[in-house]
C-alpha atoms as a PDB file:
ATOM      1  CA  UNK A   1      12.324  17.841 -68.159  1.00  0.00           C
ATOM      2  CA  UNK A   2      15.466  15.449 -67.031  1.00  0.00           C
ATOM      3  CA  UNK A   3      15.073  12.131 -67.130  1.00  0.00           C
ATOM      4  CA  UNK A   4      15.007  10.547 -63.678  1.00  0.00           C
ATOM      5  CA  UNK A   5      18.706   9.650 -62.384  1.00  0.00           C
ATOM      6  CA  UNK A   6      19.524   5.931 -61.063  1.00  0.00           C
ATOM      7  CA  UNK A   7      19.734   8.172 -57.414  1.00  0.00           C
ATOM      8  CA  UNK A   8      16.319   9.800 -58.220  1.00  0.00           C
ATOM      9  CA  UNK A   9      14.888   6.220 -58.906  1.00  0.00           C
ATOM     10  CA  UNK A  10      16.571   4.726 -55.587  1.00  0.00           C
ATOM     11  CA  UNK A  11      15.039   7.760 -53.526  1.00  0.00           C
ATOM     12  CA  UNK A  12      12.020   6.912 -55.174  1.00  0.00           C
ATOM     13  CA  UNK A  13      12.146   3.398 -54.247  1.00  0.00           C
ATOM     14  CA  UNK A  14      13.227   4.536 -50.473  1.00  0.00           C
ATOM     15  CA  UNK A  15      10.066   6.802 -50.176  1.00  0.00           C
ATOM     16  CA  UNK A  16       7.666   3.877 -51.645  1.00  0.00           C
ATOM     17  CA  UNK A  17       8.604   1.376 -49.155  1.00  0.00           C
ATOM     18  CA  UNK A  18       8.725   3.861 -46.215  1.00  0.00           C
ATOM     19  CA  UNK A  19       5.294   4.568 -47.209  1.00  0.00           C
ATOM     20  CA  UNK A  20       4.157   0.674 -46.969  1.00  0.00           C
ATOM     21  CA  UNK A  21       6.472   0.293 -43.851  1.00  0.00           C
ATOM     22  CA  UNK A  22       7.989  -2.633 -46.348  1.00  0.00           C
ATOM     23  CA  UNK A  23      11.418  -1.852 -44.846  1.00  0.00           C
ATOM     24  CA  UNK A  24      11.369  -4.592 -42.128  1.00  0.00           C
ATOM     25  CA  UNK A  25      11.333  -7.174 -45.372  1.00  0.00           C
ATOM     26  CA  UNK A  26      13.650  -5.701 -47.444  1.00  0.00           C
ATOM     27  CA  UNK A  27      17.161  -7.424 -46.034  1.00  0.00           C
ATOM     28  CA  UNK A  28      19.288  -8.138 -48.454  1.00  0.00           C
ATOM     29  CA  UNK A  29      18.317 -11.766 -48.548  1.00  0.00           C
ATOM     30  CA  UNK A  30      15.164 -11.403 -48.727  1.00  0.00           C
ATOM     31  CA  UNK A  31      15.812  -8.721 -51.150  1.00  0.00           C
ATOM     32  CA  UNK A  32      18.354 -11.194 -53.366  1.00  0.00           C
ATOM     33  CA  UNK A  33      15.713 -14.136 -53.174  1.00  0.00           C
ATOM     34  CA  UNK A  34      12.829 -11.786 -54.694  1.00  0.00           C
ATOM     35  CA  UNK A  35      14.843 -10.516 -57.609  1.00  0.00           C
ATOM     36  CA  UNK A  36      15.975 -14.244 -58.143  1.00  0.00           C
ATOM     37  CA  UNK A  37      12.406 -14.415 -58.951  1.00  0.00           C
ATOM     38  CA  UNK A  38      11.684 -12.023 -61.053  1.00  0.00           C
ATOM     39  CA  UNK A  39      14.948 -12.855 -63.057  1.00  0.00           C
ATOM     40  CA  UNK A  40      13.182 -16.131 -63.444  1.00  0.00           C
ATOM     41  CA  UNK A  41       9.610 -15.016 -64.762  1.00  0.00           C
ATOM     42  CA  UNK A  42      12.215 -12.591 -67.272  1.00  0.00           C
ATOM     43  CA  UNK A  43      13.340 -15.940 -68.565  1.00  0.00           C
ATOM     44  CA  UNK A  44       9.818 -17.521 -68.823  1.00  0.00           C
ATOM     45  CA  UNK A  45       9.101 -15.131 -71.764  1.00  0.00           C
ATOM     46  CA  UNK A  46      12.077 -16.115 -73.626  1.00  0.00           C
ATOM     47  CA  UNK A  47      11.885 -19.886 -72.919  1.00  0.00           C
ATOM     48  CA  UNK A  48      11.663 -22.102 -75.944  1.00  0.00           C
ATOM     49  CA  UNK A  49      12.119 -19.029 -78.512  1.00  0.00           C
ATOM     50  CA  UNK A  50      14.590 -19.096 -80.770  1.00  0.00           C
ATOM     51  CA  UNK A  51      17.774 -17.185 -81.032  1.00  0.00           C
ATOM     52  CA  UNK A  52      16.562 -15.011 -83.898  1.00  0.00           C
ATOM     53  CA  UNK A  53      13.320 -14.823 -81.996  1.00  0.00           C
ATOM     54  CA  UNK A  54      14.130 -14.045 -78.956  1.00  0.00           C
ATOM     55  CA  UNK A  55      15.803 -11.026 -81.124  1.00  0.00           C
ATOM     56  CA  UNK A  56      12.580  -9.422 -82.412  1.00  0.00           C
ATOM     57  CA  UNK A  57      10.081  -9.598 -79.479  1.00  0.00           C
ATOM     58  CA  UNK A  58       7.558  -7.126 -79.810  1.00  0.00           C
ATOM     59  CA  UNK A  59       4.050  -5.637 -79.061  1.00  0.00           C
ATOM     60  CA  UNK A  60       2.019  -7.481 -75.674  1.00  0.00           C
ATOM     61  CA  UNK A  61       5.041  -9.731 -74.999  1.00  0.00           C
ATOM     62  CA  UNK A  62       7.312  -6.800 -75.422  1.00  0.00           C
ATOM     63  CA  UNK A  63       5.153  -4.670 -72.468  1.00  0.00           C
ATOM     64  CA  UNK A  64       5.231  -8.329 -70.176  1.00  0.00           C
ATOM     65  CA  UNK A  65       9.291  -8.671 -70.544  1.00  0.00           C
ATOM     66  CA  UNK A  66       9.581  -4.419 -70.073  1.00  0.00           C
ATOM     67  CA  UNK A  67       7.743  -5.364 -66.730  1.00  0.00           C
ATOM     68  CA  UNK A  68       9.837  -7.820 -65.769  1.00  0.00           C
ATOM     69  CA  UNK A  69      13.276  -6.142 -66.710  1.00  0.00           C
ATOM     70  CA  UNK A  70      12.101  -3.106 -64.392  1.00  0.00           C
ATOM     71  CA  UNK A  71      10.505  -5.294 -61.445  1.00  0.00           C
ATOM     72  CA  UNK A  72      14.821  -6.627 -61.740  1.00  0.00           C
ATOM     73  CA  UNK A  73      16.178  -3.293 -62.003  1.00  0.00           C
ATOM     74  CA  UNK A  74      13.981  -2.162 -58.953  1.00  0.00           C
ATOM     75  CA  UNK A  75      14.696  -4.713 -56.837  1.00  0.00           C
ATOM     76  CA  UNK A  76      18.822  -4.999 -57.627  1.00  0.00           C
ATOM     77  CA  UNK A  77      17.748  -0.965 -56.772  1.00  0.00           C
ATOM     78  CA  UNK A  78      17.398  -1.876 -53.506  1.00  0.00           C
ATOM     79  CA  UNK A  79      19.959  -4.438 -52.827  1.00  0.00           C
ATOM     80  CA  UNK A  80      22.129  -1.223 -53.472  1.00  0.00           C
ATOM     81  CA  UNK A  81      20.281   0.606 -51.128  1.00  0.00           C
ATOM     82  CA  UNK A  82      19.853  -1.693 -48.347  1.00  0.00           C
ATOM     83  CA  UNK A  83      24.207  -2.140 -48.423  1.00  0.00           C
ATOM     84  CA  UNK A  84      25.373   1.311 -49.784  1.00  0.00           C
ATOM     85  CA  UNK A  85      26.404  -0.127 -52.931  1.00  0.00           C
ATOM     86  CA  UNK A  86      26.563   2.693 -55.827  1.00  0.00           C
ATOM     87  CA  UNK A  87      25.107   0.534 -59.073  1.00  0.00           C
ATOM     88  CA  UNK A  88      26.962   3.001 -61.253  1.00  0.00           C
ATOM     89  CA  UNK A  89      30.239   2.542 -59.347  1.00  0.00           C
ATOM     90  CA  UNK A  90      30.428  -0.934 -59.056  1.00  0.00           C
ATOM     91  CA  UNK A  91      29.278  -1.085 -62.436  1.00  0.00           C
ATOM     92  CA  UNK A  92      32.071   0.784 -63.898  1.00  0.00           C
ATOM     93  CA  UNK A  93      34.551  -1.175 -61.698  1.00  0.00           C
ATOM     94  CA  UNK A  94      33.726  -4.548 -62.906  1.00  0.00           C
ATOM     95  CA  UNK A  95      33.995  -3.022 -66.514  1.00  0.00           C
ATOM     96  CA  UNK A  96      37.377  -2.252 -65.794  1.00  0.00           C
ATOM     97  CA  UNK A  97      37.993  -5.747 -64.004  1.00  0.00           C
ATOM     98  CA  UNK A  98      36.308  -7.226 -67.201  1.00  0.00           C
ATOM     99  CA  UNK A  99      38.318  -5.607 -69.328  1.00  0.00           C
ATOM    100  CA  UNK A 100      41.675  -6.868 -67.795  1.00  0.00           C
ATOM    101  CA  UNK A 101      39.988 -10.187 -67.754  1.00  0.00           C
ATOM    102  CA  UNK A 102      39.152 -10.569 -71.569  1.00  0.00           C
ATOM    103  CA  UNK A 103      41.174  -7.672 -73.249  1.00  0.00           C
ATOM    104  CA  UNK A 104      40.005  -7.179 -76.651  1.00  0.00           C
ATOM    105  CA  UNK A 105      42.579  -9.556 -79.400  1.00  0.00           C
END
């Protein structure tokens, strides 16, 4: 079986909040403000680690921060969704922008 596609996930996410009738919360601002949130509680696990740490995170503390990286992903999911923003796109777009920006030596 295929792994799900970034799509498959959005229509996923789409279906789940129809279901809920969450879609009268989800504006983009409200939307931006919750994953601001979550990016935060992704940074609580790594707060005062150390570099090499931070590096080799593993076991129950490795399950909390794969939470919190996909409670990000899902909600910068729908950001995309709510303004018709392709994450793949955008993302390859910026990596050419980046690239101009800082060219390698």
């Amino acid at each position: 079986m295929n792994s799900p596609t970034l799509k498959d996930l959005q229509l996923q996410l789409i279906d789940f909040a129809n279901a809920r009738n969450w879609g009268q919360f989800h504006s983009p601002k409200n939307l931006t403000m919750a994953l601001s949130v979550e990016v935060a509680e992704l940074m609580e696990h790594f707060q005062w680690m150390t570099e090499e740490h931070s590096r080799t995170v593993h076991g129950d503390k490795l399950d909390a921060v794969k939470e919190e990286v996909a409670d990000v992903l899902l909600y910068l999911l729908q950001i995309c969704n709510q303004l018709n923003i392709d994450p793949i796109e955008a993302a390859q777009q910026k990596l050419v922008k980046n690239a101009v920006k800082y060219p390698a030596a």
